[in-house]
PDB file of N, CA and C in Angstrom:
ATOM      1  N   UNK A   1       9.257   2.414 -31.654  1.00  0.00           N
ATOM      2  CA  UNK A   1      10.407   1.985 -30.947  1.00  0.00           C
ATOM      3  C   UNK A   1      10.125   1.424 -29.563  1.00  0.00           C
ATOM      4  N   UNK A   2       9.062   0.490 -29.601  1.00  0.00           N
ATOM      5  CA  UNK A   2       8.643   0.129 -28.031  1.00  0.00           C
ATOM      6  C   UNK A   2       9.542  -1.561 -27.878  1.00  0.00           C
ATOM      7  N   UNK A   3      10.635  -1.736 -27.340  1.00  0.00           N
ATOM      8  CA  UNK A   3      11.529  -2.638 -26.981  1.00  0.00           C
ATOM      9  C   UNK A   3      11.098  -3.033 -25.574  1.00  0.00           C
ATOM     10  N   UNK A   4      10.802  -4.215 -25.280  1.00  0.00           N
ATOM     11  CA  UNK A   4      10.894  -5.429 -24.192  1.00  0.00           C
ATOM     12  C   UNK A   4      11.991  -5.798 -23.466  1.00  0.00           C
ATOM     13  N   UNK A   5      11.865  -5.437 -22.211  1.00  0.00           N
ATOM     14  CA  UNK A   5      13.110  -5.881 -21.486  1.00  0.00           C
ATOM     15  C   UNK A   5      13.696  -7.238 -21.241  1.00  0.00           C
ATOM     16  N   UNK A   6      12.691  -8.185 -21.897  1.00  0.00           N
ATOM     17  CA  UNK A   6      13.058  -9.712 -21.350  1.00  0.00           C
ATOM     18  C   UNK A   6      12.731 -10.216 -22.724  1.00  0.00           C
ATOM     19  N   UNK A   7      12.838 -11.077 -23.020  1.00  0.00           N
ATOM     20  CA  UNK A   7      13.022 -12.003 -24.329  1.00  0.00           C
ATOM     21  C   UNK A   7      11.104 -12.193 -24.516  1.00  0.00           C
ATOM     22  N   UNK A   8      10.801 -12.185 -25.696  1.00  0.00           N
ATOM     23  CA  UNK A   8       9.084 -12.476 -25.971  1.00  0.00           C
ATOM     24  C   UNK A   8       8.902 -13.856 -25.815  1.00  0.00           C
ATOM     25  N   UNK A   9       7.902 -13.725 -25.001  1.00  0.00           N
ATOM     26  CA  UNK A   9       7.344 -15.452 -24.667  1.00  0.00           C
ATOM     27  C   UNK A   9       7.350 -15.885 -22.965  1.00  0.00           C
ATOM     28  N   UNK A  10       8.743 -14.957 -22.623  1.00  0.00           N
ATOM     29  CA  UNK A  10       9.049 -14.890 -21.448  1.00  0.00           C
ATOM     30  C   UNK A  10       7.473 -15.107 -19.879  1.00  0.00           C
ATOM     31  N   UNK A  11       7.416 -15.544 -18.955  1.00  0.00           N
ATOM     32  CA  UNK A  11       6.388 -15.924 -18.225  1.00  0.00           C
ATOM     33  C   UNK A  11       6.877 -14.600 -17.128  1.00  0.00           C
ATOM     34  N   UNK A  12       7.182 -13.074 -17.158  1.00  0.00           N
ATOM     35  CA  UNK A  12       7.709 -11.882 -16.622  1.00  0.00           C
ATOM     36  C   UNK A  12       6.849 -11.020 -17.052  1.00  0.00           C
ATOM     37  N   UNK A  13       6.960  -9.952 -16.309  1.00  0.00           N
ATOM     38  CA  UNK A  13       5.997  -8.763 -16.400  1.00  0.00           C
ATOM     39  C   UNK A  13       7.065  -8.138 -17.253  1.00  0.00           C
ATOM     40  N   UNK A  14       6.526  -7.727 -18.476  1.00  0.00           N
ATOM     41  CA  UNK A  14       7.571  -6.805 -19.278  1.00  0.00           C
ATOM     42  C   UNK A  14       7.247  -5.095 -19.113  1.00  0.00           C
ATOM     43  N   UNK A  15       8.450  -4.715 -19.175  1.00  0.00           N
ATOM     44  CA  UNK A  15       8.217  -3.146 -18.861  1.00  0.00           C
ATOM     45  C   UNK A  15       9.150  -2.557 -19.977  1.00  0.00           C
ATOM     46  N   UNK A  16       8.531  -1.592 -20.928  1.00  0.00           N
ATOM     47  CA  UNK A  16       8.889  -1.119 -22.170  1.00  0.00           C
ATOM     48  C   UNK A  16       9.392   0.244 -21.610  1.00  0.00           C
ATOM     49  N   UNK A  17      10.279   0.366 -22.724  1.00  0.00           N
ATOM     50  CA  UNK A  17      11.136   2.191 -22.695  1.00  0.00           C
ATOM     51  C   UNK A  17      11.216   3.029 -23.284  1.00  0.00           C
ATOM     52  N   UNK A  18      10.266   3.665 -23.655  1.00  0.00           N
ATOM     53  CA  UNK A  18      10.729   5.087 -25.140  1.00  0.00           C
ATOM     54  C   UNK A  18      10.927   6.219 -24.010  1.00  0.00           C
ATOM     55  N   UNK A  19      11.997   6.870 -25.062  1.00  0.00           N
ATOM     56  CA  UNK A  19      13.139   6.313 -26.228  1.00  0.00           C
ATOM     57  C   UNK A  19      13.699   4.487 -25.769  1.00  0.00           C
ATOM     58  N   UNK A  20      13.432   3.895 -26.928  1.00  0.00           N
ATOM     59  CA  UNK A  20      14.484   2.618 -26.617  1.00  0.00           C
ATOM     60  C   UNK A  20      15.963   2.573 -26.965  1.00  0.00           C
ATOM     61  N   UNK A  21      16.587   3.370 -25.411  1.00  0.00           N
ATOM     62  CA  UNK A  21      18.214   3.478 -25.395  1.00  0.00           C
ATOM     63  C   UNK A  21      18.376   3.735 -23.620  1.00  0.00           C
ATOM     64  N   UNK A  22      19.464   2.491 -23.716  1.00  0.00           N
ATOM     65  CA  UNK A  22      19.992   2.647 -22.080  1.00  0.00           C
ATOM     66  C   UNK A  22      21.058   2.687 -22.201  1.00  0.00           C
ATOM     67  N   UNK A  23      21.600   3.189 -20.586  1.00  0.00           N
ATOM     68  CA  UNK A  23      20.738   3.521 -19.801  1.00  0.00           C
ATOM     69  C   UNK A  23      19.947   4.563 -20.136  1.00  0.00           C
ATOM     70  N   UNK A  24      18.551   4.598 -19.566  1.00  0.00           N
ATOM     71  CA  UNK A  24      17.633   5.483 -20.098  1.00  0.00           C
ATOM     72  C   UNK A  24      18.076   7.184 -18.980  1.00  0.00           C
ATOM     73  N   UNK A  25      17.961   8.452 -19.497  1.00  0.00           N
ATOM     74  CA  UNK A  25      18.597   9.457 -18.802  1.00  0.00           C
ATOM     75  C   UNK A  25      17.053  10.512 -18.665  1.00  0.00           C
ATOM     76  N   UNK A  26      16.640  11.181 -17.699  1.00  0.00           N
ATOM     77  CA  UNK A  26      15.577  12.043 -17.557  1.00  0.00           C
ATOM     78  C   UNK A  26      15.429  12.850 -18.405  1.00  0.00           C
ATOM     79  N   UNK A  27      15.946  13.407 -18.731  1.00  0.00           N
ATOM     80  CA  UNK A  27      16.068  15.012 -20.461  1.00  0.00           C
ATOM     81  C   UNK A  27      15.978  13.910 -21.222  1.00  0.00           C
ATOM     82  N   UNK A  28      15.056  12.533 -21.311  1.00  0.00           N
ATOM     83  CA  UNK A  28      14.969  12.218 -22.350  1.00  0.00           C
ATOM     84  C   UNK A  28      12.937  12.104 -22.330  1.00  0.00           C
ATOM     85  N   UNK A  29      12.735  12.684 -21.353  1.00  0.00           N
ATOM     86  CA  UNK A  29      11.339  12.239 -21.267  1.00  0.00           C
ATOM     87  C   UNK A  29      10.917  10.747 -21.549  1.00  0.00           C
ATOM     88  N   UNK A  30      11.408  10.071 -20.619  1.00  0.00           N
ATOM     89  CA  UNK A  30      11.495   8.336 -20.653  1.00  0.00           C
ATOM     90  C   UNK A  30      10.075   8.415 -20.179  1.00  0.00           C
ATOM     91  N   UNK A  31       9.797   7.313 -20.739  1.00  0.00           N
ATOM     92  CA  UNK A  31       8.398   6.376 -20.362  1.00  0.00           C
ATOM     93  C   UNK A  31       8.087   5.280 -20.190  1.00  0.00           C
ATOM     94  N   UNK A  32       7.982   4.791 -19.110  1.00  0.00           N
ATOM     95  CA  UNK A  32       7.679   3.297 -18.707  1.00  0.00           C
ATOM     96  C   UNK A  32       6.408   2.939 -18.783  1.00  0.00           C
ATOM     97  N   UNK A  33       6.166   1.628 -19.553  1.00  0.00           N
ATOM     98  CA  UNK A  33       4.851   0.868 -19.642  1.00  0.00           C
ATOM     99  C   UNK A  33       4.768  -0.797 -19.091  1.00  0.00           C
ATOM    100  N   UNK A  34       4.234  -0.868 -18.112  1.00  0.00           N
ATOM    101  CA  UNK A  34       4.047  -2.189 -17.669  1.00  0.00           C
ATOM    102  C   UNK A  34       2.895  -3.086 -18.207  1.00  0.00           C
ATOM    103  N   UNK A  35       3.370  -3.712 -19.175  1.00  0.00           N
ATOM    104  CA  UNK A  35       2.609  -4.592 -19.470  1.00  0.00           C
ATOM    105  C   UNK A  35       1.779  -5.734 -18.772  1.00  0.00           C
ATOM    106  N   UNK A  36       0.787  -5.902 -19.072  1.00  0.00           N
ATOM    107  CA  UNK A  36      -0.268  -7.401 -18.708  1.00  0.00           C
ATOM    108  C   UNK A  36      -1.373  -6.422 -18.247  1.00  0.00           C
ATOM    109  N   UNK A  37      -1.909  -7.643 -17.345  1.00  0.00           N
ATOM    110  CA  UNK A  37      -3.222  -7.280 -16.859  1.00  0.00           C
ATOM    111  C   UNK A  37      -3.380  -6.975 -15.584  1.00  0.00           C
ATOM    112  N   UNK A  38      -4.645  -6.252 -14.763  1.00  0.00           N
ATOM    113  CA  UNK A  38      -4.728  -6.066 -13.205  1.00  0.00           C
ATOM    114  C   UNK A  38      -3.672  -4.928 -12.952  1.00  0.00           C
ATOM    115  N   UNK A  39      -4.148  -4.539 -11.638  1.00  0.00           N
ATOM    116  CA  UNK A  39      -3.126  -3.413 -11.647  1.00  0.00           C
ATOM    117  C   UNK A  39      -1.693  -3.336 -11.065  1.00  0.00           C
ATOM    118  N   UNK A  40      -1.314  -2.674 -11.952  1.00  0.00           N
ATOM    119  CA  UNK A  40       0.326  -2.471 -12.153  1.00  0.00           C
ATOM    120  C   UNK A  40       1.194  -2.050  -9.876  1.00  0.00           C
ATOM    121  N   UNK A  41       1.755  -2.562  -9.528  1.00  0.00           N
ATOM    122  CA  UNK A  41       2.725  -2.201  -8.630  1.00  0.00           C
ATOM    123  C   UNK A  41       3.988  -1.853  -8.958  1.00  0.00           C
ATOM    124  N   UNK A  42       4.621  -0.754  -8.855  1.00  0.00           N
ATOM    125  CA  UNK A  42       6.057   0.259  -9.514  1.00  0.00           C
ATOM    126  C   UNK A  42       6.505   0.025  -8.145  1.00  0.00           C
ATOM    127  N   UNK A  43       7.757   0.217  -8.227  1.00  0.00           N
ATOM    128  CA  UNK A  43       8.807   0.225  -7.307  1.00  0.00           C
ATOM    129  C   UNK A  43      10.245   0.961  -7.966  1.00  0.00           C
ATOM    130  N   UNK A  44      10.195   1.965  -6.951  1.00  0.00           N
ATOM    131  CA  UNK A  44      11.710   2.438  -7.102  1.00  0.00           C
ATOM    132  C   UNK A  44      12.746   2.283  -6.174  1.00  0.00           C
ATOM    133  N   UNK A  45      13.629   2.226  -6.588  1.00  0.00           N
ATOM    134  CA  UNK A  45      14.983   2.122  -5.764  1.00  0.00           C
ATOM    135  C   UNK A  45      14.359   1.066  -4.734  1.00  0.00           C
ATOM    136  N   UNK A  46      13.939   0.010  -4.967  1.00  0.00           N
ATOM    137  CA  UNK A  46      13.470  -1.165  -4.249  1.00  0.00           C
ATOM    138  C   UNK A  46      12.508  -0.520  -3.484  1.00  0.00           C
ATOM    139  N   UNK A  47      11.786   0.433  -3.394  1.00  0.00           N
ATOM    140  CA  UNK A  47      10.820   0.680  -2.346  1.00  0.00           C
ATOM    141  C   UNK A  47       9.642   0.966  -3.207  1.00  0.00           C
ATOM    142  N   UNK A  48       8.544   0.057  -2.802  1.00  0.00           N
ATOM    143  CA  UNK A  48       7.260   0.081  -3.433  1.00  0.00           C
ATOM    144  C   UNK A  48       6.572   1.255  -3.601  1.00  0.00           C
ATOM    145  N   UNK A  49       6.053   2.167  -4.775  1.00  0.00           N
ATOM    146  CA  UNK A  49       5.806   3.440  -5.037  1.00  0.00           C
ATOM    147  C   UNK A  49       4.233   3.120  -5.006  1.00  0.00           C
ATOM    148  N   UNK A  50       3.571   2.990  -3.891  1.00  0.00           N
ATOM    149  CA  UNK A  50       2.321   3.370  -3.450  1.00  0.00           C
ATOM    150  C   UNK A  50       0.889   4.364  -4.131  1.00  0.00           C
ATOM    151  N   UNK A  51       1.585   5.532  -4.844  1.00  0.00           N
ATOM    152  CA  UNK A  51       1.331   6.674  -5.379  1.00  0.00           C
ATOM    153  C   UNK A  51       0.890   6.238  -6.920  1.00  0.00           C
ATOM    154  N   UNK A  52       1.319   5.137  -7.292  1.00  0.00           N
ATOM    155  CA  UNK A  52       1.589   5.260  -8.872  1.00  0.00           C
ATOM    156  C   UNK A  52       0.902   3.710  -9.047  1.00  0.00           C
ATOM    157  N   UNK A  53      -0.312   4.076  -9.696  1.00  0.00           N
ATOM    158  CA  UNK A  53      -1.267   3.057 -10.654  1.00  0.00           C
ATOM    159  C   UNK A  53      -1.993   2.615 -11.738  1.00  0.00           C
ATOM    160  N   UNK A  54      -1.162   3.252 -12.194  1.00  0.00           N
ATOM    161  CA  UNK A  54      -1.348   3.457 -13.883  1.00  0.00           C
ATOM    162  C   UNK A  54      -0.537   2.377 -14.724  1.00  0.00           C
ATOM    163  N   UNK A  55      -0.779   2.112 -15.795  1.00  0.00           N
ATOM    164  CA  UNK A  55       0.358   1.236 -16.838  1.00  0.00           C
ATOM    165  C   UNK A  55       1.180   2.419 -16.891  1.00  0.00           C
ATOM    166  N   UNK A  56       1.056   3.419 -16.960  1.00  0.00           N
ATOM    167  CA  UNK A  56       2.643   4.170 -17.940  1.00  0.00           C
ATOM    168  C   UNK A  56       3.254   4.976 -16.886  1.00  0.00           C
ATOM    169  N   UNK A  57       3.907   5.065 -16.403  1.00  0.00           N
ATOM    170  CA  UNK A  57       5.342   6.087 -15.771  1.00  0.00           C
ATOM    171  C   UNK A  57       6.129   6.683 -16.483  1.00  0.00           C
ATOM    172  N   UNK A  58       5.685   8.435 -16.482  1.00  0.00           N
ATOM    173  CA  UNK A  58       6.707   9.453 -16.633  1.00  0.00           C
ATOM    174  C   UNK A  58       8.109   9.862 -15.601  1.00  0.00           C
ATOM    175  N   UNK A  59       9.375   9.176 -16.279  1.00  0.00           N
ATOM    176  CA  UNK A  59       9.921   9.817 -15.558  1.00  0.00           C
ATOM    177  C   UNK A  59      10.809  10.701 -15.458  1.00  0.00           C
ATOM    178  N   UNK A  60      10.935  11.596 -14.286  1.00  0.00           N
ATOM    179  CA  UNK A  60      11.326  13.045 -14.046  1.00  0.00           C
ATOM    180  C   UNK A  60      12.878  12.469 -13.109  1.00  0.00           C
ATOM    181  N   UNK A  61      13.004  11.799 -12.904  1.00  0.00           N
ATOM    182  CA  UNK A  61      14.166  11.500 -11.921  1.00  0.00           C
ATOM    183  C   UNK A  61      14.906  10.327 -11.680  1.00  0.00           C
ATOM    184  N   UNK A  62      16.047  10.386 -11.415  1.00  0.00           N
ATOM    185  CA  UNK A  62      17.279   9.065 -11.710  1.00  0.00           C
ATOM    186  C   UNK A  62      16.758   8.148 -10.640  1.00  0.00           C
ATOM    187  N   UNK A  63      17.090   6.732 -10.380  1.00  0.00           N
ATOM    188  CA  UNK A  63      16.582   5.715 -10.305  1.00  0.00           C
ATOM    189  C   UNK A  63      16.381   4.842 -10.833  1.00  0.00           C
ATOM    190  N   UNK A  64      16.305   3.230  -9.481  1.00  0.00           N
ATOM    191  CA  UNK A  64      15.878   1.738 -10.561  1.00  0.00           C
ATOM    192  C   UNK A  64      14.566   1.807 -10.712  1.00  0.00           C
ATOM    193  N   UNK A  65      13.801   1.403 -11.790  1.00  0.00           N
ATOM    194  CA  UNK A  65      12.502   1.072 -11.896  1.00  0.00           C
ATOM    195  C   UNK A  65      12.211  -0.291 -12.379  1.00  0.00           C
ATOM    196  N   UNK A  66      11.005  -0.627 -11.518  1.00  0.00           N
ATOM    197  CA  UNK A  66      10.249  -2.002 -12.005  1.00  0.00           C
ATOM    198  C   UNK A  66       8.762  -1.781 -11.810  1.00  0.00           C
ATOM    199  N   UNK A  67       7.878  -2.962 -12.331  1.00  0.00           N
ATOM    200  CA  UNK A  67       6.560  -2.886 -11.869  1.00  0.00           C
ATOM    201  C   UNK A  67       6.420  -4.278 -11.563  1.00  0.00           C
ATOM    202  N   UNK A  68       5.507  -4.688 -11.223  1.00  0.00           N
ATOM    203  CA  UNK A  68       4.697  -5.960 -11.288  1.00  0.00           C
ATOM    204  C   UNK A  68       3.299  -6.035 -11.222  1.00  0.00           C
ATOM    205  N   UNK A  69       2.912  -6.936 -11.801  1.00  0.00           N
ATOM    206  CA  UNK A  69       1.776  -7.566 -12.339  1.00  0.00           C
ATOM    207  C   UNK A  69       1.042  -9.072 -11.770  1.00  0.00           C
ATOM    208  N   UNK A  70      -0.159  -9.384 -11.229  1.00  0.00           N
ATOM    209  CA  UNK A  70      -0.214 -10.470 -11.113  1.00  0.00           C
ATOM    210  C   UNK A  70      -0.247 -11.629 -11.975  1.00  0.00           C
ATOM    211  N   UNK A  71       0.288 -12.503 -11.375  1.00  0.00           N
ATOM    212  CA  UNK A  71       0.290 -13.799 -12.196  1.00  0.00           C
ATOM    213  C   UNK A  71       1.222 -13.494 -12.765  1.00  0.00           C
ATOM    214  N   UNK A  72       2.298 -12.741 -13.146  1.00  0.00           N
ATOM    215  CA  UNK A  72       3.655 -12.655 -14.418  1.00  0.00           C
ATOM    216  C   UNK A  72       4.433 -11.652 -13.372  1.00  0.00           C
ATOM    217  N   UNK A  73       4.678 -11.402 -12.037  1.00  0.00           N
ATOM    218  CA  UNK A  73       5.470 -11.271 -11.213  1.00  0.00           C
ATOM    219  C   UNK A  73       5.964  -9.872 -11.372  1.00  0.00           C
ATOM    220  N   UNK A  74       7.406 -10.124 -11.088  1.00  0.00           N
ATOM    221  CA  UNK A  74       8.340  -8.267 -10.991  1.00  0.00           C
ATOM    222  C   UNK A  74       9.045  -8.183 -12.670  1.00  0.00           C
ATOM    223  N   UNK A  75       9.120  -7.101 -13.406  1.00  0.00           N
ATOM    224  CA  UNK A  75       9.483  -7.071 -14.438  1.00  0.00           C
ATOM    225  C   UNK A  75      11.296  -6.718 -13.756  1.00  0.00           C
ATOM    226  N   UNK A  76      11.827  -7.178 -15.187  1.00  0.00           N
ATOM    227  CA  UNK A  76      13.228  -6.527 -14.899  1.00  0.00           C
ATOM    228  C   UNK A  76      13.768  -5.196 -14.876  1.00  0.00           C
ATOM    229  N   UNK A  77      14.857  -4.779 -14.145  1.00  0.00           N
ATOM    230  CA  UNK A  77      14.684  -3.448 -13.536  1.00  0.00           C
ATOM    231  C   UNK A  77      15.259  -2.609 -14.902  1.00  0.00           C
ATOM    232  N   UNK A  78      14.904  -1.413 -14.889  1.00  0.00           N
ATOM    233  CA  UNK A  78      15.293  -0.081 -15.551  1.00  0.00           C
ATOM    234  C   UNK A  78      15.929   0.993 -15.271  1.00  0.00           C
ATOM    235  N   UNK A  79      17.166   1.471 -15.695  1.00  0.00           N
ATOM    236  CA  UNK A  79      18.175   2.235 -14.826  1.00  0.00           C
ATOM    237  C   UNK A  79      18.309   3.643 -15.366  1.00  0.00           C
ATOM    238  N   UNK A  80      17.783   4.617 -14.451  1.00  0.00           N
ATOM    239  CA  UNK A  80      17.494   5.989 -14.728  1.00  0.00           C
ATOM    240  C   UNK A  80      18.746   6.834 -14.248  1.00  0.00           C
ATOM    241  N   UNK A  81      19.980   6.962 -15.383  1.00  0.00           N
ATOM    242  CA  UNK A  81      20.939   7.939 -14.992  1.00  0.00           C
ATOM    243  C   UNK A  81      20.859   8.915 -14.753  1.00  0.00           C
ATOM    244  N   UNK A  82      21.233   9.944 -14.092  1.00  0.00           N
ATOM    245  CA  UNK A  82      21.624  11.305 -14.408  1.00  0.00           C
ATOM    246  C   UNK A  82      23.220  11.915 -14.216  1.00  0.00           C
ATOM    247  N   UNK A  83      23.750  11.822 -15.065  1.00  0.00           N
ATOM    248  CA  UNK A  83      25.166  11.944 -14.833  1.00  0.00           C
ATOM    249  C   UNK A  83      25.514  13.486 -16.124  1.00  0.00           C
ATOM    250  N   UNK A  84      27.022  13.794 -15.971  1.00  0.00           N
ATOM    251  CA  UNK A  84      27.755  14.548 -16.714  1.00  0.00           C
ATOM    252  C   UNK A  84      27.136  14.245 -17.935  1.00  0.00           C
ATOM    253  N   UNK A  85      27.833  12.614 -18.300  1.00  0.00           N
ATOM    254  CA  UNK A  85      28.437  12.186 -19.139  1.00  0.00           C
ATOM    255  C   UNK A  85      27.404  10.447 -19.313  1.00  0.00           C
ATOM    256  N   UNK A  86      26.402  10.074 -20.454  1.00  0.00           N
ATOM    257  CA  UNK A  86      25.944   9.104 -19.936  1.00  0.00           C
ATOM    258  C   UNK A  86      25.859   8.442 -21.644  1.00  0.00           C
ATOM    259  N   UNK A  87      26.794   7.152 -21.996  1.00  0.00           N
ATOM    260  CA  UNK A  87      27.070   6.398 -23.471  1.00  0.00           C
ATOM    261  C   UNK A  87      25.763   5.932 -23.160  1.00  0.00           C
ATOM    262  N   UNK A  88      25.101   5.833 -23.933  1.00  0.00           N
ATOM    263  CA  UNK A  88      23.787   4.926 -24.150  1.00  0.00           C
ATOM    264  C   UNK A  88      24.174   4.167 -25.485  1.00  0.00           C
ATOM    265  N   UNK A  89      23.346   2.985 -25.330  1.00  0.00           N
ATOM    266  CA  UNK A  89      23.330   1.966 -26.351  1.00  0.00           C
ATOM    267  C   UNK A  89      21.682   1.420 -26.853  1.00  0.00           C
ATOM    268  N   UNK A  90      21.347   1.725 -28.298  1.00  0.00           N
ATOM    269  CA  UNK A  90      19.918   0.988 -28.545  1.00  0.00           C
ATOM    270  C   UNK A  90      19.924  -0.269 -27.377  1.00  0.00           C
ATOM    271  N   UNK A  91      18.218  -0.091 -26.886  1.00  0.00           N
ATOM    272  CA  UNK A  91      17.891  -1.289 -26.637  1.00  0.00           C
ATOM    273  C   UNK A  91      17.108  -2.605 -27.201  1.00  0.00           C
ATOM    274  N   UNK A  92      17.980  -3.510 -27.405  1.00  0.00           N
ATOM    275  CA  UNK A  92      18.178  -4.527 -28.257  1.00  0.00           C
ATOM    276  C   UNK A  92      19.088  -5.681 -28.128  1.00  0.00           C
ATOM    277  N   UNK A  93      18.480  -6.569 -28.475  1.00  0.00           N
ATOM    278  CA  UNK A  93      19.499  -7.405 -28.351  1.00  0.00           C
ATOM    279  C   UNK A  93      20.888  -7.632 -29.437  1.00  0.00           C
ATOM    280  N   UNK A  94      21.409  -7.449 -29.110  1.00  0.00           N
ATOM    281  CA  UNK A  94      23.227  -7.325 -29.716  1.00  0.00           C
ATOM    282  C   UNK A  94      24.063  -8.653 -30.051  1.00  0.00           C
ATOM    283  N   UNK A  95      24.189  -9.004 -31.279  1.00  0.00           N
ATOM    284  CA  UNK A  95      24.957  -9.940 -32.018  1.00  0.00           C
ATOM    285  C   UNK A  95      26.870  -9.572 -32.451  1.00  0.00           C
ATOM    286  N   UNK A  96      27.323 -10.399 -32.236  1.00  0.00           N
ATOM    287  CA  UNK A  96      29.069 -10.141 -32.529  1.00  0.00           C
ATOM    288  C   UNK A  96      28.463  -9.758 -33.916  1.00  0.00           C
ATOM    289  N   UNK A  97      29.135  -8.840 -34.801  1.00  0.00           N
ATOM    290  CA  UNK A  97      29.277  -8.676 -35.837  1.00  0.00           C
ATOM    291  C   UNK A  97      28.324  -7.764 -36.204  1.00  0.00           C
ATOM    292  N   UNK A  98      27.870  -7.102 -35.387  1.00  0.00           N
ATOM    293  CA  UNK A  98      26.059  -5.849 -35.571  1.00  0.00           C
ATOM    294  C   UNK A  98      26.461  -4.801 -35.029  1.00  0.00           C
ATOM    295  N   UNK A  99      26.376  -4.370 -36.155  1.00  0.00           N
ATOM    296  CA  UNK A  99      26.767  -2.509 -36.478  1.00  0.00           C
ATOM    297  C   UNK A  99      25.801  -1.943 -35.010  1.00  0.00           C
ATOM    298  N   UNK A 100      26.337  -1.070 -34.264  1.00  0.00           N
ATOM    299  CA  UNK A 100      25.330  -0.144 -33.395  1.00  0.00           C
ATOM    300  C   UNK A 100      25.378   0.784 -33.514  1.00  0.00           C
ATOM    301  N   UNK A 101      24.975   1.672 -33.098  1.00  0.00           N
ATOM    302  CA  UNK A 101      25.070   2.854 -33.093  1.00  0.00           C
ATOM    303  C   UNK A 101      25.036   3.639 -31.457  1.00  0.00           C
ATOM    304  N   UNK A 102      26.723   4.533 -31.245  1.00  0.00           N
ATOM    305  CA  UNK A 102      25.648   4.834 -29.979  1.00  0.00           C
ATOM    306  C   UNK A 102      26.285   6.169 -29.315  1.00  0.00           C
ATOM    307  N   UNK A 103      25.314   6.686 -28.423  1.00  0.00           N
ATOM    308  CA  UNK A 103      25.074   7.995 -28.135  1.00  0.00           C
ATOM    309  C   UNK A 103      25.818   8.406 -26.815  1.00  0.00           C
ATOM    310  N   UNK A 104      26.500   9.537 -26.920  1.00  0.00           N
ATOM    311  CA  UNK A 104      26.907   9.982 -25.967  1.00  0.00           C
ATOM    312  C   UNK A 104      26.143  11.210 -25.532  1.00  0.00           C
ATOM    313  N   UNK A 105      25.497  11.494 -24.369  1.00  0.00           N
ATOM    314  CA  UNK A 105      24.518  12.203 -23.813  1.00  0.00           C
ATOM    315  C   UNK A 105      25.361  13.077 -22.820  1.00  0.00           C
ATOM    316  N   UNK A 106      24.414  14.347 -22.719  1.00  0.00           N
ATOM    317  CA  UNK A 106      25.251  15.490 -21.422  1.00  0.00           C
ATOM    318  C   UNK A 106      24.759  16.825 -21.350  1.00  0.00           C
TER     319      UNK A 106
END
């Protein structure tokens, strides 16, 4: 279930989500993978996460996430709820007429 945040082919740093369902919520043991090459720069809540240089991010806490990559730039951001009450929807791209399925979390 490893889903792409930007369309394939795209000239973007892609950053993958298991579980693939957003918004993604912490009690789900989310995992971020920044794809390409050279090393990865993460940023949360717009402030560059210094600490973290790895392709994959465990995360433990609500927040936007991105990475970037050289040469294929800032990936698109990833939104880490923590609420009551949080509908998630597969991530995927969605056609009028396509059955979904989707989750209410809490």
């Amino acid at each position: 279930g490893w889903c792409p945040l930007s369309p394939a082919g795209a000239q973007t740093t892609q950053l993958l989500l298991e579980p693939p369902w957003t918004p993604a919520v912490p009690w789900d043991r989310v995992t971020l993978t920044c794809q390409g090459s050279g090393t990865p720069v993460w940023y949360k809540d717009g402030q560059r996460w210094e600490k973290q240089k790895r392709d994959r991010l465990l995360v433990t806490e609500k927040g936007t996430y991105k990475c970037e990559r050289p040469g294929t730039g800032l990936s698109p951001p990833v939104r880490v709820l923590d609420g009551w009450l949080v509908l998630q929807v597969p991530l995927r791209e969605l056609l009028e007429g396509d059955t979904v399925t989707l989750r209410c979390r809490g």
